[in-house]
N, C-alpha and C. Protein backbone atom coordinates (compact mmCIF):
# COMPACT_ATOMS: atom_id res chain seq x y z
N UNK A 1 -33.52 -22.40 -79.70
CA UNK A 1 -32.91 -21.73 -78.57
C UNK A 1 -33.99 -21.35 -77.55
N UNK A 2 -33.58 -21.56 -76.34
CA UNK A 2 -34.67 -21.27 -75.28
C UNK A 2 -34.51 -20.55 -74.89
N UNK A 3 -35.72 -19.65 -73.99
CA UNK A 3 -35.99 -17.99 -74.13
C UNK A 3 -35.86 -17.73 -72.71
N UNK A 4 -34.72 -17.55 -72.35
CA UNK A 4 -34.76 -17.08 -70.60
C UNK A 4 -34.67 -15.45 -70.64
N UNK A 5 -35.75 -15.08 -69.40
CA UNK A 5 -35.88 -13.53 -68.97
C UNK A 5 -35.91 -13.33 -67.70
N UNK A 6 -34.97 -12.47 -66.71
CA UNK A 6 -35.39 -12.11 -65.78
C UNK A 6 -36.28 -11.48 -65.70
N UNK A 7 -36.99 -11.45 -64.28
CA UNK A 7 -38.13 -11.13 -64.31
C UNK A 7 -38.91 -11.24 -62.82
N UNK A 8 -39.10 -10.39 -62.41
CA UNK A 8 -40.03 -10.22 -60.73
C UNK A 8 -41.44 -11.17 -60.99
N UNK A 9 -41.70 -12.45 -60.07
CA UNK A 9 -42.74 -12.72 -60.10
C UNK A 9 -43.43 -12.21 -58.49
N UNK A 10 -45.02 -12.13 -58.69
CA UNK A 10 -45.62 -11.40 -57.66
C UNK A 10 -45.07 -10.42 -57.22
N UNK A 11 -45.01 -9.03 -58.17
CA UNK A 11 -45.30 -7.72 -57.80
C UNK A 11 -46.28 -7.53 -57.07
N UNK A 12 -46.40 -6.69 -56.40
CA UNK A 12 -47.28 -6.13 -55.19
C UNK A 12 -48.84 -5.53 -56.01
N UNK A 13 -49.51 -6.45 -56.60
CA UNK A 13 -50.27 -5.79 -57.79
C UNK A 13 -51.67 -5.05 -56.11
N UNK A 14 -52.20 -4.10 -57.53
CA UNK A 14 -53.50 -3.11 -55.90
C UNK A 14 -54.51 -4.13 -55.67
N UNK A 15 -55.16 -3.78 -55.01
CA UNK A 15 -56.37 -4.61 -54.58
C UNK A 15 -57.55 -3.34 -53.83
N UNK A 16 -58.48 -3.66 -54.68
CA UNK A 16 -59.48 -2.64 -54.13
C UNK A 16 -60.72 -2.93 -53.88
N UNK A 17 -61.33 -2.73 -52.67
CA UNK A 17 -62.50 -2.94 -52.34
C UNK A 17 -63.03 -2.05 -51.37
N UNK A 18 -64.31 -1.43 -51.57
CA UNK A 18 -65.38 -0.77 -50.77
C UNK A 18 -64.63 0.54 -50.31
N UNK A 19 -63.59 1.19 -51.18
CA UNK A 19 -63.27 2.92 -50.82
C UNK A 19 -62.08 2.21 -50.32
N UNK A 20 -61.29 0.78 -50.44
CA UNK A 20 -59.96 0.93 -49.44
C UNK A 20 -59.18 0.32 -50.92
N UNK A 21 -57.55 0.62 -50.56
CA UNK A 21 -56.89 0.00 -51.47
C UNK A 21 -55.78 -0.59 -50.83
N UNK A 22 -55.09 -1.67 -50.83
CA UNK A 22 -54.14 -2.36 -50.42
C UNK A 22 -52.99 -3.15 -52.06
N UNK A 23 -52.53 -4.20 -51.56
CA UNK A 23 -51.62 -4.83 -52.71
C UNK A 23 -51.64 -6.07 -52.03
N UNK A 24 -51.83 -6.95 -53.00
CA UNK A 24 -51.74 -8.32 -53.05
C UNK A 24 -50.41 -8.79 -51.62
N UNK A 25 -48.86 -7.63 -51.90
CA UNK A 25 -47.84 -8.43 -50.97
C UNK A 25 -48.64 -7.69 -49.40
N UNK A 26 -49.45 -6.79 -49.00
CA UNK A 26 -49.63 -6.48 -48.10
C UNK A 26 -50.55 -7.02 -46.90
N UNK A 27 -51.55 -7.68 -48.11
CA UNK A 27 -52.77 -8.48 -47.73
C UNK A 27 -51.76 -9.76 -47.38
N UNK A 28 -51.33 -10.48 -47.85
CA UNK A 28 -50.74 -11.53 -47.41
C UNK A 28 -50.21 -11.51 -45.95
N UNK A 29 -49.00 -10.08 -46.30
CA UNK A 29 -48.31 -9.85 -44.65
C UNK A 29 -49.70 -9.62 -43.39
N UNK A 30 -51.05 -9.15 -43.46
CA UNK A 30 -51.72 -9.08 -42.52
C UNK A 30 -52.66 -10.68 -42.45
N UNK A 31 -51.79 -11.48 -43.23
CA UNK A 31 -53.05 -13.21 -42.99
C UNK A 31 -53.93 -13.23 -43.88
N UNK A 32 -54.03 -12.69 -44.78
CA UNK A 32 -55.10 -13.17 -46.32
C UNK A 32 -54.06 -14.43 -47.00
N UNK A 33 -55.00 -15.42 -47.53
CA UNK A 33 -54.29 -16.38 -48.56
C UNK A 33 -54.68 -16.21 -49.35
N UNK A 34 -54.05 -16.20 -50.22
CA UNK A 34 -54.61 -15.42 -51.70
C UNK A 34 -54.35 -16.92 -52.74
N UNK A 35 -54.83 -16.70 -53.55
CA UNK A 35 -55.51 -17.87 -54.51
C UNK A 35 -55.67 -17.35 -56.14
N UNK A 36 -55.00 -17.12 -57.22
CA UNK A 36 -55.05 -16.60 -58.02
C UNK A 36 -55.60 -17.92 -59.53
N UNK A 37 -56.26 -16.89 -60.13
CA UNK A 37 -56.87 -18.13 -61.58
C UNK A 37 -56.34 -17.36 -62.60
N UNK A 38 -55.35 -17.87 -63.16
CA UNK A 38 -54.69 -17.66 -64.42
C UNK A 38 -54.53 -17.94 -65.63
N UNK A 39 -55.65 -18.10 -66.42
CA UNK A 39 -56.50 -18.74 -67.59
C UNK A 39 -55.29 -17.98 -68.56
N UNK A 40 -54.44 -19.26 -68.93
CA UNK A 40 -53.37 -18.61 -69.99
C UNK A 40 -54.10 -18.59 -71.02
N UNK A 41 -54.97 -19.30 -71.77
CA UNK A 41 -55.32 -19.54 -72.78
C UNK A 41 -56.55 -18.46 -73.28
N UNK A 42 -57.50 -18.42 -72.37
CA UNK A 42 -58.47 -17.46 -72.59
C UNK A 42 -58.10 -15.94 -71.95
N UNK A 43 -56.52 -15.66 -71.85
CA UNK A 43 -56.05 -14.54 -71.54
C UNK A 43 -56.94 -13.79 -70.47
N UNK A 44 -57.42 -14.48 -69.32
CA UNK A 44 -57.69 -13.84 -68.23
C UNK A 44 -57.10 -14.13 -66.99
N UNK A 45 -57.38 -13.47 -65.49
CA UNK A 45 -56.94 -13.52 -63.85
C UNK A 45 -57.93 -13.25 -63.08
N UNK A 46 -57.95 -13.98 -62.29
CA UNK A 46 -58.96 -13.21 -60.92
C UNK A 46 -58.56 -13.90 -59.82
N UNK A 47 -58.52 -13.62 -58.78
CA UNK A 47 -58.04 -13.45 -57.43
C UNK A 47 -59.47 -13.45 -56.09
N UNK A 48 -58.79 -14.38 -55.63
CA UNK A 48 -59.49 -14.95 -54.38
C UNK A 48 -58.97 -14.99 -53.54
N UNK A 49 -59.57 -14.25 -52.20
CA UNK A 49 -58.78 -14.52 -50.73
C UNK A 49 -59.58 -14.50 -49.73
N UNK A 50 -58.87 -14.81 -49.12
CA UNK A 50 -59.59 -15.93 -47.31
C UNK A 50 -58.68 -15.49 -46.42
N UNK A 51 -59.20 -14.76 -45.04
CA UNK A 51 -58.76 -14.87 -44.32
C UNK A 51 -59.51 -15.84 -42.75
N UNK A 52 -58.39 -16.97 -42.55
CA UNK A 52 -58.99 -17.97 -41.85
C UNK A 52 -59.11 -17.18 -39.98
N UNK A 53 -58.41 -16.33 -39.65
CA UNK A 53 -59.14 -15.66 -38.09
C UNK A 53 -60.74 -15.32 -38.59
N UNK A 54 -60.68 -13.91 -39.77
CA UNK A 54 -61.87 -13.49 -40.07
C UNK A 54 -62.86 -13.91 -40.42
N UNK A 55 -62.44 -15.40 -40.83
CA UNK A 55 -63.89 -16.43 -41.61
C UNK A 55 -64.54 -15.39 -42.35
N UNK A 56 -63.71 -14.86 -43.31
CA UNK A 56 -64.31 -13.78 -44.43
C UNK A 56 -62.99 -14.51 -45.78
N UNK A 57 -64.13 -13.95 -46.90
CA UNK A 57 -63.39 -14.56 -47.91
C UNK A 57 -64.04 -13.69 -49.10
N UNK A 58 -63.26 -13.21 -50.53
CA UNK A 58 -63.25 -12.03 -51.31
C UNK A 58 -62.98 -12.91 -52.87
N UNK A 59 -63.81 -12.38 -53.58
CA UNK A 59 -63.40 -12.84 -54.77
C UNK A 59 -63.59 -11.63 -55.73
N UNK A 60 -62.36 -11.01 -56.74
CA UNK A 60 -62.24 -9.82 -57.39
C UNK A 60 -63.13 -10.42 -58.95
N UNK A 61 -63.31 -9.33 -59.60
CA UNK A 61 -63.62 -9.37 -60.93
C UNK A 61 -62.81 -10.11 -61.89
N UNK A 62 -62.98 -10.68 -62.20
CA UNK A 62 -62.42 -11.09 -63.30
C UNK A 62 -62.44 -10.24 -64.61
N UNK A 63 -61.06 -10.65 -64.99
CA UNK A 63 -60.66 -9.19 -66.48
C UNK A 63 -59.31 -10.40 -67.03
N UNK A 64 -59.55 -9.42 -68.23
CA UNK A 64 -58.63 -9.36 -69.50
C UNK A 64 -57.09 -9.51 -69.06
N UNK A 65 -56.25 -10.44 -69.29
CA UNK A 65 -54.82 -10.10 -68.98
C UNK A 65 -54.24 -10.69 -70.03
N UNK A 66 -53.17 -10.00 -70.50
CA UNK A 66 -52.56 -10.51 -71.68
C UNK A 66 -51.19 -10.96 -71.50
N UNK A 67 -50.57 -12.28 -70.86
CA UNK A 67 -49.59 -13.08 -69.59
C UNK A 67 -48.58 -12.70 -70.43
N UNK A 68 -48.27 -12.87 -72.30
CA UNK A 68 -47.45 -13.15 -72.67
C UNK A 68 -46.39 -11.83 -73.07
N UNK A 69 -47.27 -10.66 -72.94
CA UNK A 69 -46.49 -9.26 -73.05
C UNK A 69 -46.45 -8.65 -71.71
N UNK A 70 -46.41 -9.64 -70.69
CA UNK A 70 -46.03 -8.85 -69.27
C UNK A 70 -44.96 -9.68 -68.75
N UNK A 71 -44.16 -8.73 -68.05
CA UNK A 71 -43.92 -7.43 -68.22
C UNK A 71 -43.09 -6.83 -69.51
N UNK A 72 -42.29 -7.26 -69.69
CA UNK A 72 -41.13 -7.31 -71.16
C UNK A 72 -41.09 -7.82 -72.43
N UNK A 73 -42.29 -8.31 -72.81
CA UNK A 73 -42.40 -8.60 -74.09
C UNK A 73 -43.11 -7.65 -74.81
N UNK A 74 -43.41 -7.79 -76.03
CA UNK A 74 -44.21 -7.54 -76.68
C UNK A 74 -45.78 -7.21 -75.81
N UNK A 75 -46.23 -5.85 -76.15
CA UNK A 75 -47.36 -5.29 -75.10
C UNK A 75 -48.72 -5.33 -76.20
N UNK A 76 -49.55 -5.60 -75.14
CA UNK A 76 -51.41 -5.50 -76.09
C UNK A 76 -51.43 -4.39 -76.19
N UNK A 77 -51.68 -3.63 -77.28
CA UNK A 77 -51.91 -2.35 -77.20
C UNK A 77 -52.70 -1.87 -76.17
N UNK A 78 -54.28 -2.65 -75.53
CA UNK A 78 -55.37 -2.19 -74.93
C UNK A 78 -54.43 -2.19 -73.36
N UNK A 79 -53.61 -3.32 -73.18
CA UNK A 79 -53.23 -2.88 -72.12
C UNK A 79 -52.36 -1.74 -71.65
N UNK A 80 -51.63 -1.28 -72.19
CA UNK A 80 -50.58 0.12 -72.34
C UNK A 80 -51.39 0.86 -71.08
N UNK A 81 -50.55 1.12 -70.41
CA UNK A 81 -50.69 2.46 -69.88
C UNK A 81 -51.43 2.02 -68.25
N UNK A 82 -52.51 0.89 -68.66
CA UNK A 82 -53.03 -0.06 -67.45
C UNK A 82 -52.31 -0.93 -67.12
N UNK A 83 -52.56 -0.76 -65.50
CA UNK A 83 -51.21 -1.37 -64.84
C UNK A 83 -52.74 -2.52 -63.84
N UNK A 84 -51.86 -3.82 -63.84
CA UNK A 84 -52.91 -4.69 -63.09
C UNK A 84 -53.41 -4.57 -62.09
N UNK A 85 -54.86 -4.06 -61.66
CA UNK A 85 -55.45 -4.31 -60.41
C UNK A 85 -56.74 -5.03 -60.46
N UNK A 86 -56.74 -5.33 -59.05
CA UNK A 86 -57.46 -6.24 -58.60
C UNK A 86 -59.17 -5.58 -58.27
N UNK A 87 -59.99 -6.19 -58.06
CA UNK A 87 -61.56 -5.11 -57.99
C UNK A 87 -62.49 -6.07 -57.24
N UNK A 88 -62.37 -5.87 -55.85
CA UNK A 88 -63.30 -6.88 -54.74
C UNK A 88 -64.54 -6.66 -55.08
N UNK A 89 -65.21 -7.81 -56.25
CA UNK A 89 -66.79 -7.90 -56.04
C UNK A 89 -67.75 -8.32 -55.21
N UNK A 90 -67.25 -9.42 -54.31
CA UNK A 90 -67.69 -10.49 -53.93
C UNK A 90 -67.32 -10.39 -52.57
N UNK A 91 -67.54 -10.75 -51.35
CA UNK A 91 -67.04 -10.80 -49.75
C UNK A 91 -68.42 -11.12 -48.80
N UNK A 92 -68.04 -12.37 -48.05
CA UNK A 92 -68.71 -12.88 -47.26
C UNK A 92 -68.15 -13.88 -46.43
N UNK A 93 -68.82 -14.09 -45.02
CA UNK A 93 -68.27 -15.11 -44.58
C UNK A 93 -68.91 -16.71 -44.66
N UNK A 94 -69.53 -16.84 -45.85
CA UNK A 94 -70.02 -17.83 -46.31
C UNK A 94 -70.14 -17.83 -47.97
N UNK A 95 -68.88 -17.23 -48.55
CA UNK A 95 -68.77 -17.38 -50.13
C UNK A 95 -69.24 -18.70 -50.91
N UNK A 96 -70.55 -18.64 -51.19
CA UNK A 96 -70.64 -19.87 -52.21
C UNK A 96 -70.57 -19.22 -53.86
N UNK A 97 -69.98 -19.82 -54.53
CA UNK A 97 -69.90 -19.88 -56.20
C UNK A 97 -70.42 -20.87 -56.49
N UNK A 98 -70.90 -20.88 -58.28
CA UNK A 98 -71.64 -21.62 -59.08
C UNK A 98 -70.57 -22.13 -60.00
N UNK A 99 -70.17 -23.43 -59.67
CA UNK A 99 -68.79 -23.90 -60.74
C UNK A 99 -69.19 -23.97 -62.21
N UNK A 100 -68.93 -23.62 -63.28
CA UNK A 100 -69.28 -24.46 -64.44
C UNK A 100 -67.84 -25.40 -64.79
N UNK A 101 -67.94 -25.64 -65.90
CA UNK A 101 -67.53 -26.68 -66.69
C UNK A 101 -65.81 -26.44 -66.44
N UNK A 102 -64.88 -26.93 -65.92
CA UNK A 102 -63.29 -26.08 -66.01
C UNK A 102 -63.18 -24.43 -65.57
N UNK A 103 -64.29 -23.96 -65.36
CA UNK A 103 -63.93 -22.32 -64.74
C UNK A 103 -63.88 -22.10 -63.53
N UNK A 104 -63.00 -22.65 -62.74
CA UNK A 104 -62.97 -22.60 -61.49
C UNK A 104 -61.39 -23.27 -61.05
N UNK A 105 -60.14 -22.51 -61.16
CA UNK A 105 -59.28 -23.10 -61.35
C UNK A 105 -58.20 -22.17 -60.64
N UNK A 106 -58.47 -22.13 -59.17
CA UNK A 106 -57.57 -20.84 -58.64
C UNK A 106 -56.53 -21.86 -57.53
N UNK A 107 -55.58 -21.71 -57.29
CA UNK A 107 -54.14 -22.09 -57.20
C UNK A 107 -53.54 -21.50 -56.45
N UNK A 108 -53.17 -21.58 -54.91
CA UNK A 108 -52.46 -20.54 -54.06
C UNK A 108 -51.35 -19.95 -54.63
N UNK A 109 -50.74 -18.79 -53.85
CA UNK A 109 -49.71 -18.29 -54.45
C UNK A 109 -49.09 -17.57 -53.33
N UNK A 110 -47.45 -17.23 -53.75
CA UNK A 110 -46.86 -16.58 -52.60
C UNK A 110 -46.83 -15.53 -53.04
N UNK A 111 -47.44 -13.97 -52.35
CA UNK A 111 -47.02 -12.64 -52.85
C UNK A 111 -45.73 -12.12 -52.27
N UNK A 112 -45.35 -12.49 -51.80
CA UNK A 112 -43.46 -12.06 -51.60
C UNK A 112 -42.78 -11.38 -53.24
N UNK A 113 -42.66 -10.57 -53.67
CA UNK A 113 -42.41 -10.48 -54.94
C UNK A 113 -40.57 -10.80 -54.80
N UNK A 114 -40.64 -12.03 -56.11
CA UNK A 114 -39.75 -12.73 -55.90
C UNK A 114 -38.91 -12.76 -57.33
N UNK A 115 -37.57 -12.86 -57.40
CA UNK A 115 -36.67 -12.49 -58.33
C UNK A 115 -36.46 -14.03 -59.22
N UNK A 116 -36.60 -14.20 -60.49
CA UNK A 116 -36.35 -15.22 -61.09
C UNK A 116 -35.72 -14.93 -62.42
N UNK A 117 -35.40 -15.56 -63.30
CA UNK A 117 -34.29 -16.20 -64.23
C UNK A 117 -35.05 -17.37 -64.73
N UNK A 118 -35.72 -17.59 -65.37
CA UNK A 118 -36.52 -18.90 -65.99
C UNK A 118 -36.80 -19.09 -67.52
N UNK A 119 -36.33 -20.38 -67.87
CA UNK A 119 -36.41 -20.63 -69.17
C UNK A 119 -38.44 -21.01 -69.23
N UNK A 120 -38.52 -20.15 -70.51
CA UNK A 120 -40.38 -20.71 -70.73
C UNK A 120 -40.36 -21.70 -71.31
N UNK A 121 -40.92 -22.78 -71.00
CA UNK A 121 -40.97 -23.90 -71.72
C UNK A 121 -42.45 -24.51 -72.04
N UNK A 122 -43.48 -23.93 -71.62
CA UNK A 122 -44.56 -23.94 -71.63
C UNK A 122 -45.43 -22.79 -71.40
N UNK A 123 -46.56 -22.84 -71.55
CA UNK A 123 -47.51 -21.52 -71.58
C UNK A 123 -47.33 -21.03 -69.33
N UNK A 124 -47.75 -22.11 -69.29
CA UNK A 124 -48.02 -21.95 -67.66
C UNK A 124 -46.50 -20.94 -67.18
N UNK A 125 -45.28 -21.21 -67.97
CA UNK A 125 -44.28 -20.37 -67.36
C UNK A 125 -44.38 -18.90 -67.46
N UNK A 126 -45.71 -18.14 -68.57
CA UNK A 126 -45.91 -17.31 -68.29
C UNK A 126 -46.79 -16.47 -66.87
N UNK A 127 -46.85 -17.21 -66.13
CA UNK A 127 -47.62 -16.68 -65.11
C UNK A 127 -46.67 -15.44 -64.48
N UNK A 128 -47.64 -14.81 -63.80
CA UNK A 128 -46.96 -13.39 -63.10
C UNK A 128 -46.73 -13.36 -61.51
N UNK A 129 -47.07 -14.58 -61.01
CA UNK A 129 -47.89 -14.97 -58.99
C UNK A 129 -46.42 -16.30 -58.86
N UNK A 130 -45.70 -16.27 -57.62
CA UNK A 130 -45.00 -17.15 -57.31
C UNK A 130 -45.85 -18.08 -56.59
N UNK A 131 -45.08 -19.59 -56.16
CA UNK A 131 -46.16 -20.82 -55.86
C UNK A 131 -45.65 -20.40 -54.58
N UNK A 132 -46.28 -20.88 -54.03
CA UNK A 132 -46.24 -20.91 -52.28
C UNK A 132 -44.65 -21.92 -52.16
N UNK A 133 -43.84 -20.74 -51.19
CA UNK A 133 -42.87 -21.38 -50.72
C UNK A 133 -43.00 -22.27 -49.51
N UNK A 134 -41.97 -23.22 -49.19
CA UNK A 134 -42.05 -23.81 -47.29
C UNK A 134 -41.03 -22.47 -46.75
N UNK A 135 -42.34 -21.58 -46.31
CA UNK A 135 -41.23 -21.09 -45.13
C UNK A 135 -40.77 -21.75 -43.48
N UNK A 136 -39.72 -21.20 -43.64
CA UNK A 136 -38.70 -21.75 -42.41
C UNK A 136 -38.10 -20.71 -41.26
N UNK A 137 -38.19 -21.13 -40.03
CA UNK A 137 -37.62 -20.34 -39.24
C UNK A 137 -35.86 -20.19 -39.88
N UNK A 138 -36.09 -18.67 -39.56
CA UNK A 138 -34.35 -17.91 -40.04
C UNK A 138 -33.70 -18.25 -38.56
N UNK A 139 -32.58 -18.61 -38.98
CA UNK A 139 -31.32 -18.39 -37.37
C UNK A 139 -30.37 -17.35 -38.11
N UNK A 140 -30.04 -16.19 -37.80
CA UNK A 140 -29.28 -15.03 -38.03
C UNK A 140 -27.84 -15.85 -36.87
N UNK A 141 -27.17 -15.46 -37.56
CA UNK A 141 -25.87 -16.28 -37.18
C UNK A 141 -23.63 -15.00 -37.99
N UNK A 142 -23.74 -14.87 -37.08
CA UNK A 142 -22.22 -14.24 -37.61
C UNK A 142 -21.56 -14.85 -38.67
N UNK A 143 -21.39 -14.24 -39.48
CA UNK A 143 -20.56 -15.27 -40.77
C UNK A 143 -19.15 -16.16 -40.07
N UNK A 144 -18.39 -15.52 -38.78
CA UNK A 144 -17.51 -16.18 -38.86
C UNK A 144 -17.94 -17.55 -37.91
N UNK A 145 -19.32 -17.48 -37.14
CA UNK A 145 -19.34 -18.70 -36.54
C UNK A 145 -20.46 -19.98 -37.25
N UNK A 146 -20.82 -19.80 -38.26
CA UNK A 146 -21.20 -20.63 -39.50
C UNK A 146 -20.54 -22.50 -38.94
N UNK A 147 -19.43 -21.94 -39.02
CA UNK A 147 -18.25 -23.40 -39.38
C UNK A 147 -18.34 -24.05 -37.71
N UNK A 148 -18.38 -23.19 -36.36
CA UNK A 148 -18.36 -23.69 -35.21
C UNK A 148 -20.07 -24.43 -34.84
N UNK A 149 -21.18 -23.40 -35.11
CA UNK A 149 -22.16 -24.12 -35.52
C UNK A 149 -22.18 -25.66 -36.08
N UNK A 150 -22.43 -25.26 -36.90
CA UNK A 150 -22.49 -26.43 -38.11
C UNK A 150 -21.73 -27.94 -37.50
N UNK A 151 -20.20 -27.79 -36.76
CA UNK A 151 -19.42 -28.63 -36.17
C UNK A 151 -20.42 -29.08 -34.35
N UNK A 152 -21.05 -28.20 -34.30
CA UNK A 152 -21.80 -28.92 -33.22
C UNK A 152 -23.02 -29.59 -33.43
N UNK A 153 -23.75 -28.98 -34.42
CA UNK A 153 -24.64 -30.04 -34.54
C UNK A 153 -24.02 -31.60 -35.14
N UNK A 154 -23.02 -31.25 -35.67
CA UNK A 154 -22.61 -33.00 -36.15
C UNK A 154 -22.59 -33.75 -35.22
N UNK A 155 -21.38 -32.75 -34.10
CA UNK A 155 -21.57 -33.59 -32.98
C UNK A 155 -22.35 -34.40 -32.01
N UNK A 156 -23.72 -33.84 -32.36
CA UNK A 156 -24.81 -33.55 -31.78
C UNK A 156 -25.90 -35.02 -32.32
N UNK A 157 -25.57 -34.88 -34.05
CA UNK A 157 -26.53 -35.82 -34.74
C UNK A 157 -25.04 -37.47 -35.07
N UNK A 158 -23.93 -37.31 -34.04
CA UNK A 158 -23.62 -38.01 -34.55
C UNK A 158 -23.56 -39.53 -33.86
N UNK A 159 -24.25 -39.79 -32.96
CA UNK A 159 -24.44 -41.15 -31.88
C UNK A 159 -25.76 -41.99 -32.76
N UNK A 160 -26.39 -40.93 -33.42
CA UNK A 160 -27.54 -41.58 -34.28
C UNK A 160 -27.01 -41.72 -35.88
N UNK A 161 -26.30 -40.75 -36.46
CA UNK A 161 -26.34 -40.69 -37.99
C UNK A 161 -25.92 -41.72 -38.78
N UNK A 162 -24.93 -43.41 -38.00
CA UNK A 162 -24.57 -44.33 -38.72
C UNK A 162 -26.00 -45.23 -39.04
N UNK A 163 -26.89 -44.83 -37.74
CA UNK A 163 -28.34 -45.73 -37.63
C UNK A 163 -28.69 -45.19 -39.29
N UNK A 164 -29.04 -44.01 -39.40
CA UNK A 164 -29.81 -43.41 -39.96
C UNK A 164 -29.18 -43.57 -41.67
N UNK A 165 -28.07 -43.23 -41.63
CA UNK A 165 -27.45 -43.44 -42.87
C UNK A 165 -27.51 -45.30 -43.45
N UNK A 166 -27.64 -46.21 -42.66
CA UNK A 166 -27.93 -47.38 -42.69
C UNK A 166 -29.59 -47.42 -43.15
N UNK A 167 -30.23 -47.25 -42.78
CA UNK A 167 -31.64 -46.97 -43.00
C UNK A 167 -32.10 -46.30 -44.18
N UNK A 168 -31.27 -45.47 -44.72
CA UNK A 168 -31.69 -44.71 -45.75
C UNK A 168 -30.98 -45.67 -47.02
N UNK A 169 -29.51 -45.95 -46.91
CA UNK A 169 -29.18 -46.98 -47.85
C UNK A 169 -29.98 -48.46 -48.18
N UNK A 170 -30.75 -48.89 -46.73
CA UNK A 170 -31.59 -50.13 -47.09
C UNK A 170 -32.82 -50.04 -47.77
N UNK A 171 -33.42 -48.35 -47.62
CA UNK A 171 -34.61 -48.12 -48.37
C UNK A 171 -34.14 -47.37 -49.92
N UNK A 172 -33.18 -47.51 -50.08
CA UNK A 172 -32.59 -46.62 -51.88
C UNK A 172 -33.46 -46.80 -52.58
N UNK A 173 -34.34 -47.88 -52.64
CA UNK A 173 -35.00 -48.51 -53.73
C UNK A 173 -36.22 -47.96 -53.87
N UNK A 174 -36.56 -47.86 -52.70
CA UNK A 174 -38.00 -47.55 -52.34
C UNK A 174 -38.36 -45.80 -52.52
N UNK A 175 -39.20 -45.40 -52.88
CA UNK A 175 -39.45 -43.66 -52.73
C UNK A 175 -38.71 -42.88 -51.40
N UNK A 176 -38.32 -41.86 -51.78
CA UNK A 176 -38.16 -41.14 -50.36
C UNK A 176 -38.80 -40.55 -49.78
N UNK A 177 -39.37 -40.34 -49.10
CA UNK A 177 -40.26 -39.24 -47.71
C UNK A 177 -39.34 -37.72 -47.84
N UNK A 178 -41.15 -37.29 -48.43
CA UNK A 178 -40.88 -35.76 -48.27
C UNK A 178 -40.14 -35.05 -47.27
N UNK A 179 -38.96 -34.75 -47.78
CA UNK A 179 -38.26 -33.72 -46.96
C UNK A 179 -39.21 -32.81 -46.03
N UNK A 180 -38.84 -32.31 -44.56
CA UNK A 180 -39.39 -31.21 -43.97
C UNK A 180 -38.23 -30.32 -43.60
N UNK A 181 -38.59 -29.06 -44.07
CA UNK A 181 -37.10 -28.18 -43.54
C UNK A 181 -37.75 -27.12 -42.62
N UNK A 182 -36.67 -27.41 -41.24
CA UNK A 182 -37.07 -26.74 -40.35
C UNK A 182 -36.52 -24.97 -39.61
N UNK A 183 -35.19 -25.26 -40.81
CA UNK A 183 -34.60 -24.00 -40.35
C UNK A 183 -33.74 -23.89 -41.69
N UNK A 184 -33.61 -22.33 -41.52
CA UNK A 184 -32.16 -21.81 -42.56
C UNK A 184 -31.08 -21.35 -41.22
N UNK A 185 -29.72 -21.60 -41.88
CA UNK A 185 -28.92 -20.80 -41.16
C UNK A 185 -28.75 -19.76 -41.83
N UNK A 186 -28.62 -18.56 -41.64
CA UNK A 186 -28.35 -17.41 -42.80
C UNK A 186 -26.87 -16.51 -41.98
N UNK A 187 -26.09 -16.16 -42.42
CA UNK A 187 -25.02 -15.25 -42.31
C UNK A 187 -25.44 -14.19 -42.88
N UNK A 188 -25.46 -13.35 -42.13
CA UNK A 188 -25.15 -11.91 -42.72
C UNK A 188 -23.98 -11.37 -42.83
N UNK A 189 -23.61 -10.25 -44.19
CA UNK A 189 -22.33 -9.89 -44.09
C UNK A 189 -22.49 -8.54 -43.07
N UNK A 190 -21.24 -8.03 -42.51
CA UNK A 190 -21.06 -6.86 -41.66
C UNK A 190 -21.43 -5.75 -42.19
């Protein structure tokens, strides 16, 4: 039987450096890209970020994390009571590191703390950091004009869409080209 848990990925974990404290979702909202290394196996994390205006870039301590009793499982005893933060050792606008052998393995991430439902099927599904979404421009739109919308752009894509639907049936065979999505429509309720 497979083990599904809800579960918040990228909580707003702290981030501290030089007398200031922030959170991973805050740094993001001001333009940091954050970059997280999540060594399931040797039960550690550390966190790297860049901000590309500032041509400054931060790399935290690396520590102990124990992926498989956070948040709802079974807890390390040592961790109890410690809640994850982050500890800026490192900051320059010319960060060089010394790679060794596989220790160097950090992976963007989206800090939006984001709501999931996921079966684990592997170690990696324990991670705690969401992957970088494609964000998209929002169109805020009245729920009841959804359907009048929607009927104009057909109208709109429809002098081209037999071309296009022809084109896509002659290439079936062949790979498809990465989708680009350029917008959500979203309804709000009243």
């Amino acid at each position: 039987m497979a083990l599904f848990e809800p579960r918040i990925l990228s909580r707003p974990y702290k981030v501290h450096f030089a007398g200031f404290e922030s959170s991973t979702y805050r740094l993001q909202q001001a333009g940091w890209q954050i970059a997280v290394e999540q060594d399931f196996y040797g039960e550690r994390i550390n966190l790297a970020l860049h901000h590309p205006v500032l041509k400054l870039s931060m790399l935290a301590k690396l520590q102990d994390f124990y992926f498989a009793g956070q948040p709802n499982q079974w807890v390390d005893p040592q961790s109890v009571g410690r809640p994850l933060e982050f500890h800026i050792t490192h900051c320059s606008s010319n960060l060089g590191v010394q790679v060794l052998a596989n220790s160097f393995d950090f992976k963007p991430i989206d800090a939006r703390p984001q709501f999931v439902n996921t079966e684990y099927k592997n170690i990696e599904d324990y991670g705690i950091f969401a992957t970088p979404l494609v964000r998209t421009e929002e169109i805020l739109i009245e729920p009841s004009s959804v359907a009048e919308c929607l009927d104009l752009i057909r109208r709109l894509q429809a002098p081209d869409l037999a071309d296009i639907r022809q084109r896509n049936r002659a290439a079936n065979d062949a790979p498809i080209a990465r989708q680009t999505f350029h917008a959500q429509i979203l309804s709000l309720a009243a």
